[in-house]
PDB file of N, CA and C in Angstrom:
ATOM      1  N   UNK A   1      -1.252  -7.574  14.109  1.00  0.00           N
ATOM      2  CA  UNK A   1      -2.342  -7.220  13.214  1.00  0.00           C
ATOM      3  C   UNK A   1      -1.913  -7.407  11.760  1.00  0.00           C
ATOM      4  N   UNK A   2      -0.816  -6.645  10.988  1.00  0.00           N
ATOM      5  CA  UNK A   2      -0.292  -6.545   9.892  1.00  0.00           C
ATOM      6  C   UNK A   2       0.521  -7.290   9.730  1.00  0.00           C
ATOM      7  N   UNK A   3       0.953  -7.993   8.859  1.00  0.00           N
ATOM      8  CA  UNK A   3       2.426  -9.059   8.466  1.00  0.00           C
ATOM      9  C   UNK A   3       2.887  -8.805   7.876  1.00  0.00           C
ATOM     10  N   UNK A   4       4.315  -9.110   7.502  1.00  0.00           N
ATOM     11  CA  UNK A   4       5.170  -8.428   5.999  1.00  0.00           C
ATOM     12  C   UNK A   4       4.421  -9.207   4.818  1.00  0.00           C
ATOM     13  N   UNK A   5       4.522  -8.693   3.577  1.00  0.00           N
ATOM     14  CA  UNK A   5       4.209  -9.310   2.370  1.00  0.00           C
ATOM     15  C   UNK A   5       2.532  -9.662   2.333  1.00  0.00           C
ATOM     16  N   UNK A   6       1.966  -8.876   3.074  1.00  0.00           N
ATOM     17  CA  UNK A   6       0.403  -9.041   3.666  1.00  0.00           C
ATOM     18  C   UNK A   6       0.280  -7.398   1.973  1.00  0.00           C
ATOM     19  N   UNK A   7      -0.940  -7.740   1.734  1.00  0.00           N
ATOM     20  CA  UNK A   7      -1.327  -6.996   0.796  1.00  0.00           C
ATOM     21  C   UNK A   7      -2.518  -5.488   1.717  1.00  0.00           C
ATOM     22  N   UNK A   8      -2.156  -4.478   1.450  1.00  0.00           N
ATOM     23  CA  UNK A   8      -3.053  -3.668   1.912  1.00  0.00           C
ATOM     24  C   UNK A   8      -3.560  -2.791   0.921  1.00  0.00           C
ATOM     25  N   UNK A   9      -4.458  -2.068   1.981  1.00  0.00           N
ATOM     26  CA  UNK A   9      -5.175  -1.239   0.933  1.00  0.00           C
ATOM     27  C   UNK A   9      -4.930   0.728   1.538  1.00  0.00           C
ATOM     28  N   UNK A  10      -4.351   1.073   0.736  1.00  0.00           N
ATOM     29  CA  UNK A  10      -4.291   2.992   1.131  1.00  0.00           C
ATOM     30  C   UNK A  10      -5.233   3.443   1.511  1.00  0.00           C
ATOM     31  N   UNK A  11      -5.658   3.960   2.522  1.00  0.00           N
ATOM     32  CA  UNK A  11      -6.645   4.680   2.538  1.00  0.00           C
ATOM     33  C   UNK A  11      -6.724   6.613   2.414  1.00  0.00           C
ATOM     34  N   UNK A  12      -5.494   6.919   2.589  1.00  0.00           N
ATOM     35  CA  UNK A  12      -4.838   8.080   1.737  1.00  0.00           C
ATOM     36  C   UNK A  12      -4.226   8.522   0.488  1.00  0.00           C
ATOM     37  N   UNK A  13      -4.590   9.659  -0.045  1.00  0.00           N
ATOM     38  CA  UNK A  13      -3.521   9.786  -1.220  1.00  0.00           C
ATOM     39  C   UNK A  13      -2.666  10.350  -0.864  1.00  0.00           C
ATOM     40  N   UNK A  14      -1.202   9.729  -1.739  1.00  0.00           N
ATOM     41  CA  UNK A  14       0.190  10.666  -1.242  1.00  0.00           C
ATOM     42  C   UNK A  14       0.288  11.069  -2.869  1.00  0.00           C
ATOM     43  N   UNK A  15       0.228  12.088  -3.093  1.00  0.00           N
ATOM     44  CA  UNK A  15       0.103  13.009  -4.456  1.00  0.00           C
ATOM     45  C   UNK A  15       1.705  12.563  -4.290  1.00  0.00           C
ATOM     46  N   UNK A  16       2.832  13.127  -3.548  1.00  0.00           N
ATOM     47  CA  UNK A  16       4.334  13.169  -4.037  1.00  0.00           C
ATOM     48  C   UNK A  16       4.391  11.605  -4.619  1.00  0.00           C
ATOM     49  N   UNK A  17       3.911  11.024  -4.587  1.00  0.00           N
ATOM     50  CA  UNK A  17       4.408   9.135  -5.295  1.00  0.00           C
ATOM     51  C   UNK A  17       3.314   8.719  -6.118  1.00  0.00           C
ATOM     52  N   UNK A  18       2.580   9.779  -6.443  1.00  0.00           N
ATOM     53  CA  UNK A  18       1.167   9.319  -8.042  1.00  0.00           C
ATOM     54  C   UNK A  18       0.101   8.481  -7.105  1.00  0.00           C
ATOM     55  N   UNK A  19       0.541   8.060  -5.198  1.00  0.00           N
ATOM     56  CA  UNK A  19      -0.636   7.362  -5.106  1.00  0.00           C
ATOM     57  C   UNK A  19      -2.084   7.740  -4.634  1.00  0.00           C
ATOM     58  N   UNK A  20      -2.839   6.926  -4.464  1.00  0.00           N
ATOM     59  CA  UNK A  20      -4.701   7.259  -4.452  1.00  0.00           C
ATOM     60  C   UNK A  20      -4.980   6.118  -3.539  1.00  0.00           C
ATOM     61  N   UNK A  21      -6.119   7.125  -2.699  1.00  0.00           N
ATOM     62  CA  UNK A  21      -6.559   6.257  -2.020  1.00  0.00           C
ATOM     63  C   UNK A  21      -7.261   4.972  -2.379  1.00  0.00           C
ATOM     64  N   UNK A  22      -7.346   3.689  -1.908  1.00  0.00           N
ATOM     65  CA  UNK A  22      -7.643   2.624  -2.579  1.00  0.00           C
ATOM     66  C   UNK A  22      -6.702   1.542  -3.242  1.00  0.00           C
ATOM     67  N   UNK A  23      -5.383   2.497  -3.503  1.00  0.00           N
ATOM     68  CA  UNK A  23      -4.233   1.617  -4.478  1.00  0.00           C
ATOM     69  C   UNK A  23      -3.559   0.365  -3.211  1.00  0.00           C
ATOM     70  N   UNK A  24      -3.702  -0.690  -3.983  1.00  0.00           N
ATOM     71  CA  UNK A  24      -3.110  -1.725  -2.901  1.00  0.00           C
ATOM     72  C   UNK A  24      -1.781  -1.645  -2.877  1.00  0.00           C
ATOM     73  N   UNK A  25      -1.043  -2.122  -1.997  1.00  0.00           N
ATOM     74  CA  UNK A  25      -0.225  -1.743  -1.576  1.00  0.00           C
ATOM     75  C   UNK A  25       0.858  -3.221  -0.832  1.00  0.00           C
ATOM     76  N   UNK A  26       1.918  -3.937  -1.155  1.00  0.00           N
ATOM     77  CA  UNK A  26       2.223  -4.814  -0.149  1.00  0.00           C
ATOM     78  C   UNK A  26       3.600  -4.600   0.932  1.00  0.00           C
ATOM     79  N   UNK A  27       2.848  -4.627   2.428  1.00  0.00           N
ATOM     80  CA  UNK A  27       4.080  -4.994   3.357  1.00  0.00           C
ATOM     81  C   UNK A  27       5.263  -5.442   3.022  1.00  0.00           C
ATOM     82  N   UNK A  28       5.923  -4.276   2.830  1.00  0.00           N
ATOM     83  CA  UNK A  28       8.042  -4.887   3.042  1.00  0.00           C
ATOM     84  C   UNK A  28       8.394  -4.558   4.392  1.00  0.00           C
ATOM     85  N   UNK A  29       8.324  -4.226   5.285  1.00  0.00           N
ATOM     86  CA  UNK A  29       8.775  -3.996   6.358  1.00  0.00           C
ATOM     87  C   UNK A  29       7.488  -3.550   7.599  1.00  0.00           C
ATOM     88  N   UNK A  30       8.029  -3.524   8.654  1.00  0.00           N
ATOM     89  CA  UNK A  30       6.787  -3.372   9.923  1.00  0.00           C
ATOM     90  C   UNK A  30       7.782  -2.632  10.617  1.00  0.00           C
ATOM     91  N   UNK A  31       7.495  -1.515  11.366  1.00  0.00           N
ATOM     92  CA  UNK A  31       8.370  -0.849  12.090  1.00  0.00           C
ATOM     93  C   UNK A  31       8.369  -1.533  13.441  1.00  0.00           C
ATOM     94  N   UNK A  32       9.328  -1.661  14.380  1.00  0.00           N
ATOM     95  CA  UNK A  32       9.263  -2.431  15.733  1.00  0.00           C
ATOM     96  C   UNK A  32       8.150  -1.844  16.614  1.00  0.00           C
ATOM     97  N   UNK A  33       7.457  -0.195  16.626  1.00  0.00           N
ATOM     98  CA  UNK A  33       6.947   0.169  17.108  1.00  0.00           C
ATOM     99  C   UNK A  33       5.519  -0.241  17.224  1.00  0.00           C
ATOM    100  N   UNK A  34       5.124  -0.511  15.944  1.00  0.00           N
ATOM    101  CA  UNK A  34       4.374  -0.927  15.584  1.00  0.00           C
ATOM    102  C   UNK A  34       3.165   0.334  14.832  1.00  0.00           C
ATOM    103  N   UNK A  35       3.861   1.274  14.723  1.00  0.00           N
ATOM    104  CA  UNK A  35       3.511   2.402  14.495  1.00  0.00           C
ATOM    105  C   UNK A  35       3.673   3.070  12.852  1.00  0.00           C
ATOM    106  N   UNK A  36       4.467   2.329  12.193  1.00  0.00           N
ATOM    107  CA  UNK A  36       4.743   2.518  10.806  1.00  0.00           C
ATOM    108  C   UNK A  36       4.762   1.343   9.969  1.00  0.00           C
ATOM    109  N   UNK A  37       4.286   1.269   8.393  1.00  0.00           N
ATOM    110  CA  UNK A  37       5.363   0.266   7.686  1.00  0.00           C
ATOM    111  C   UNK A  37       5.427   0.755   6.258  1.00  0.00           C
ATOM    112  N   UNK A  38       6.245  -0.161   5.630  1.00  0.00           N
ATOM    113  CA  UNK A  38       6.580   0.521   4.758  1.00  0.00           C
ATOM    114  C   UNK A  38       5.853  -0.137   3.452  1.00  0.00           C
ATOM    115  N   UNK A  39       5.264   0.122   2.628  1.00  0.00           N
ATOM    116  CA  UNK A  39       4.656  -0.597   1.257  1.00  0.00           C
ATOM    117  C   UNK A  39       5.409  -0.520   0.054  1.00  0.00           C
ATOM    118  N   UNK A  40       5.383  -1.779  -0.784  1.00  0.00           N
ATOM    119  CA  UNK A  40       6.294  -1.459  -2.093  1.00  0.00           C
ATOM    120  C   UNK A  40       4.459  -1.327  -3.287  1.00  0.00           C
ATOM    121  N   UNK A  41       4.337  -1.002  -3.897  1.00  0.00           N
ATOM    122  CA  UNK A  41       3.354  -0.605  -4.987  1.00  0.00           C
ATOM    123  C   UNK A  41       4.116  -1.229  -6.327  1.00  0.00           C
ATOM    124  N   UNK A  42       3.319  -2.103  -7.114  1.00  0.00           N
ATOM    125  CA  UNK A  42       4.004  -2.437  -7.933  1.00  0.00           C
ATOM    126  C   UNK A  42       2.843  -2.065  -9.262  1.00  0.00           C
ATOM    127  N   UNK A  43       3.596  -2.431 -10.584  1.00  0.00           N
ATOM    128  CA  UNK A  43       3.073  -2.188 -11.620  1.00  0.00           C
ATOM    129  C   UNK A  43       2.082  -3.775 -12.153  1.00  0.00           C
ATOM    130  N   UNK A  44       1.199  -3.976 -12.749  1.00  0.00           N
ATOM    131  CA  UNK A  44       0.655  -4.840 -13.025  1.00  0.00           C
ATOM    132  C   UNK A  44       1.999  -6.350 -14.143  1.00  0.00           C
ATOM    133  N   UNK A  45       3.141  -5.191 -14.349  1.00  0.00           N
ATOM    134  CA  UNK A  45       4.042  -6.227 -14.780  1.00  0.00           C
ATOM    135  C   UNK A  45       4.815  -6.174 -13.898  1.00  0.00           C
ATOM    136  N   UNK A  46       5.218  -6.245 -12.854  1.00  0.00           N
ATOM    137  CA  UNK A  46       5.790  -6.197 -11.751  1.00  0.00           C
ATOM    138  C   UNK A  46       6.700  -5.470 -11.428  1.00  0.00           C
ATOM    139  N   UNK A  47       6.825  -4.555 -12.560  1.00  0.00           N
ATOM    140  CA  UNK A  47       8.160  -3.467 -11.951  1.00  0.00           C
ATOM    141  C   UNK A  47       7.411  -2.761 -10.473  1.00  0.00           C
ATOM    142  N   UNK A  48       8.011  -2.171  -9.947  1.00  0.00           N
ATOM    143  CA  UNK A  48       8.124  -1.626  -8.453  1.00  0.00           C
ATOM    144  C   UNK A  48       8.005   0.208  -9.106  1.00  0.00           C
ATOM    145  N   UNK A  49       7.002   0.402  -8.708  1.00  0.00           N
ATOM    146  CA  UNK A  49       6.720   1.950  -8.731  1.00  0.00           C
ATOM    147  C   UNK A  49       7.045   3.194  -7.573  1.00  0.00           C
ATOM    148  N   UNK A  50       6.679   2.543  -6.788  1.00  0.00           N
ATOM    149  CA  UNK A  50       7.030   3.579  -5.551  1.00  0.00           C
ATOM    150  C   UNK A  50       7.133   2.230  -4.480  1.00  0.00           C
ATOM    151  N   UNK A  51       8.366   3.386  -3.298  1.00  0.00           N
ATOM    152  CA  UNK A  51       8.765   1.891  -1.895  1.00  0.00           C
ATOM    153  C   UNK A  51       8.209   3.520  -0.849  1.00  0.00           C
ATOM    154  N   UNK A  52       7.079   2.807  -0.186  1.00  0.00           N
ATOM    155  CA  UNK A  52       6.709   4.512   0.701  1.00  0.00           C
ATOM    156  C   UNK A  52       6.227   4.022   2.507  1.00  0.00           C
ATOM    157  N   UNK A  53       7.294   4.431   3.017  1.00  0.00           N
ATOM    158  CA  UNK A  53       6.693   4.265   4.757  1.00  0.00           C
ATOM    159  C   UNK A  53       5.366   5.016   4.847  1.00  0.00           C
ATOM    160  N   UNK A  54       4.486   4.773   5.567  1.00  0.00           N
ATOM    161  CA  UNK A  54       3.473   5.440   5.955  1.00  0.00           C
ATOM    162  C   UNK A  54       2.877   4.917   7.179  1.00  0.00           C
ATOM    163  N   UNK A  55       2.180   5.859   7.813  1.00  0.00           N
ATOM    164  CA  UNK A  55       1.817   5.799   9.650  1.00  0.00           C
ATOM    165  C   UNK A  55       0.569   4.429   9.019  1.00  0.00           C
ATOM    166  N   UNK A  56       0.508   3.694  10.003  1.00  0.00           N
ATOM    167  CA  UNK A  56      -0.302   2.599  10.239  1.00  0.00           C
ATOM    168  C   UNK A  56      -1.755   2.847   9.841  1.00  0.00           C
ATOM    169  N   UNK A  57      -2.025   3.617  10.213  1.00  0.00           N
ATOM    170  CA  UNK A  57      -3.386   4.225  10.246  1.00  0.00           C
ATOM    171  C   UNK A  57      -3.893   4.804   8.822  1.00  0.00           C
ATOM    172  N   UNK A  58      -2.509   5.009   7.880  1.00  0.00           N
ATOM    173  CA  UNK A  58      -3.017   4.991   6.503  1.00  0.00           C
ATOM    174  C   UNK A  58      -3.128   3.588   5.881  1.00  0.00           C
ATOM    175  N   UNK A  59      -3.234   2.534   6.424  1.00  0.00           N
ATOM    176  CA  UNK A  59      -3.581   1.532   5.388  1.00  0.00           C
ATOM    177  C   UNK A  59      -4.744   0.587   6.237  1.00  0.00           C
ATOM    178  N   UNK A  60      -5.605  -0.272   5.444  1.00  0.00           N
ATOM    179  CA  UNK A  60      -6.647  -0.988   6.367  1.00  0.00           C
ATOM    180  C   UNK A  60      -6.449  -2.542   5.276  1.00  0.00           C
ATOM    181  N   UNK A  61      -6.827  -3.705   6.006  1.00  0.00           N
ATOM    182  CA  UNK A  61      -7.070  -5.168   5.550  1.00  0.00           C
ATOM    183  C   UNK A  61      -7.941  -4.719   3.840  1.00  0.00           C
ATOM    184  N   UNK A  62      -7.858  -5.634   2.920  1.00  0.00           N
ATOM    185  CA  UNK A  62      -8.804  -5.724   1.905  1.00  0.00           C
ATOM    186  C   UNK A  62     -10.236  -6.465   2.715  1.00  0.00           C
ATOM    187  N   UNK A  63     -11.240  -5.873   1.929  1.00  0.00           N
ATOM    188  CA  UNK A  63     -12.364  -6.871   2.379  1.00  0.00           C
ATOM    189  C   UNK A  63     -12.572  -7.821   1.242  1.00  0.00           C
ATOM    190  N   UNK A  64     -13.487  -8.752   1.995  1.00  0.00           N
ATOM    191  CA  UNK A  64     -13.749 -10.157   1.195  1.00  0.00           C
ATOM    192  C   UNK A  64     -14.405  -9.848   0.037  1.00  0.00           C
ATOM    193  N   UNK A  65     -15.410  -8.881   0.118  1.00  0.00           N
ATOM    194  CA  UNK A  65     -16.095  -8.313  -1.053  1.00  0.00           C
ATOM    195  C   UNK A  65     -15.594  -7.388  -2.285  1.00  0.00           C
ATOM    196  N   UNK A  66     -14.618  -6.403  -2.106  1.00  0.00           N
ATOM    197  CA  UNK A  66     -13.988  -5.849  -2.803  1.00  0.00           C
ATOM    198  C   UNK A  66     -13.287  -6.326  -4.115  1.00  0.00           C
ATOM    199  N   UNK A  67     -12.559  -5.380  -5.223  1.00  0.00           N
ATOM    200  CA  UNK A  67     -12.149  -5.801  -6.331  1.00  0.00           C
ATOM    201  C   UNK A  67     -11.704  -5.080  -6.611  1.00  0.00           C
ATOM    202  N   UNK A  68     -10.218  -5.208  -7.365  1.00  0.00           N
ATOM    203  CA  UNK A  68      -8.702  -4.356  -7.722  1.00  0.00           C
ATOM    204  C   UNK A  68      -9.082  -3.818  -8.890  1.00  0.00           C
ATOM    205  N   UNK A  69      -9.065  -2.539  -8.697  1.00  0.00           N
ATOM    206  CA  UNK A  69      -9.079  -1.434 -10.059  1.00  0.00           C
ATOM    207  C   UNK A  69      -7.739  -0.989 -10.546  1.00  0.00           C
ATOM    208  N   UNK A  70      -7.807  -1.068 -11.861  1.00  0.00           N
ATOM    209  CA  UNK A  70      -6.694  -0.846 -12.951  1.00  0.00           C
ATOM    210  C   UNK A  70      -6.242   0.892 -13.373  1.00  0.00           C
ATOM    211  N   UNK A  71      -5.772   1.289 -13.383  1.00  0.00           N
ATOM    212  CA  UNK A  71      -5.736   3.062 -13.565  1.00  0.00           C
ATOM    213  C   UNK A  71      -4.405   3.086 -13.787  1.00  0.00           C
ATOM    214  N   UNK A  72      -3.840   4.156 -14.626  1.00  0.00           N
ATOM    215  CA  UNK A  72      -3.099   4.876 -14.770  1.00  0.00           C
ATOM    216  C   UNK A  72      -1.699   5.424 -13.855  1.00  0.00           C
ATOM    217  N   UNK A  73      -0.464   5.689 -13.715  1.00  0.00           N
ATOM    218  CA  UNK A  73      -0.098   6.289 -12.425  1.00  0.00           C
ATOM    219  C   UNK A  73       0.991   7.183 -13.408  1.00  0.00           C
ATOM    220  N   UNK A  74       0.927   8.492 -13.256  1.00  0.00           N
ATOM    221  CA  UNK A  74       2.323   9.555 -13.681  1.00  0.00           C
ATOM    222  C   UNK A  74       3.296   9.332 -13.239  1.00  0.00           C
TER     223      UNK A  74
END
């Protein structure tokens, strides 16, 4: 279903790492289980903000229609 370096989208917020649901997110790793992976979140200049495993089921495909919002992160 998911690939590494595949771009996703949160569908949870994790308050401990500033993130919100919606913040995209890209595949660094896939757990063998197929049950976890891990996302790196980067900054619009590419520094790396947060590296966060999360259960599968918190992230879903972008849709074709959608569009990347810009915001803030503490």
């Amino acid at each position: 279903m998911f690939q590494e370096f595949e771009e996703v989208v949160l569908v949870v917020d994790i308050p401990e790492y500033g993130l919100e649901a919606g913040d995209v997110g890209t595949i660094v790793d896939l757990d063998k289980t197929g049950q976890q992976v891990t996302l790196e979140f980067f900054a619009l200049n590419g520094r790396t903000l947060a590296v966060v495993p999360v259960p599968i089921q918190h992230v879903r495909m972008a849709g074709s229609n959608e569009i990347a919002h810009v915001r803030l992160i503490g």
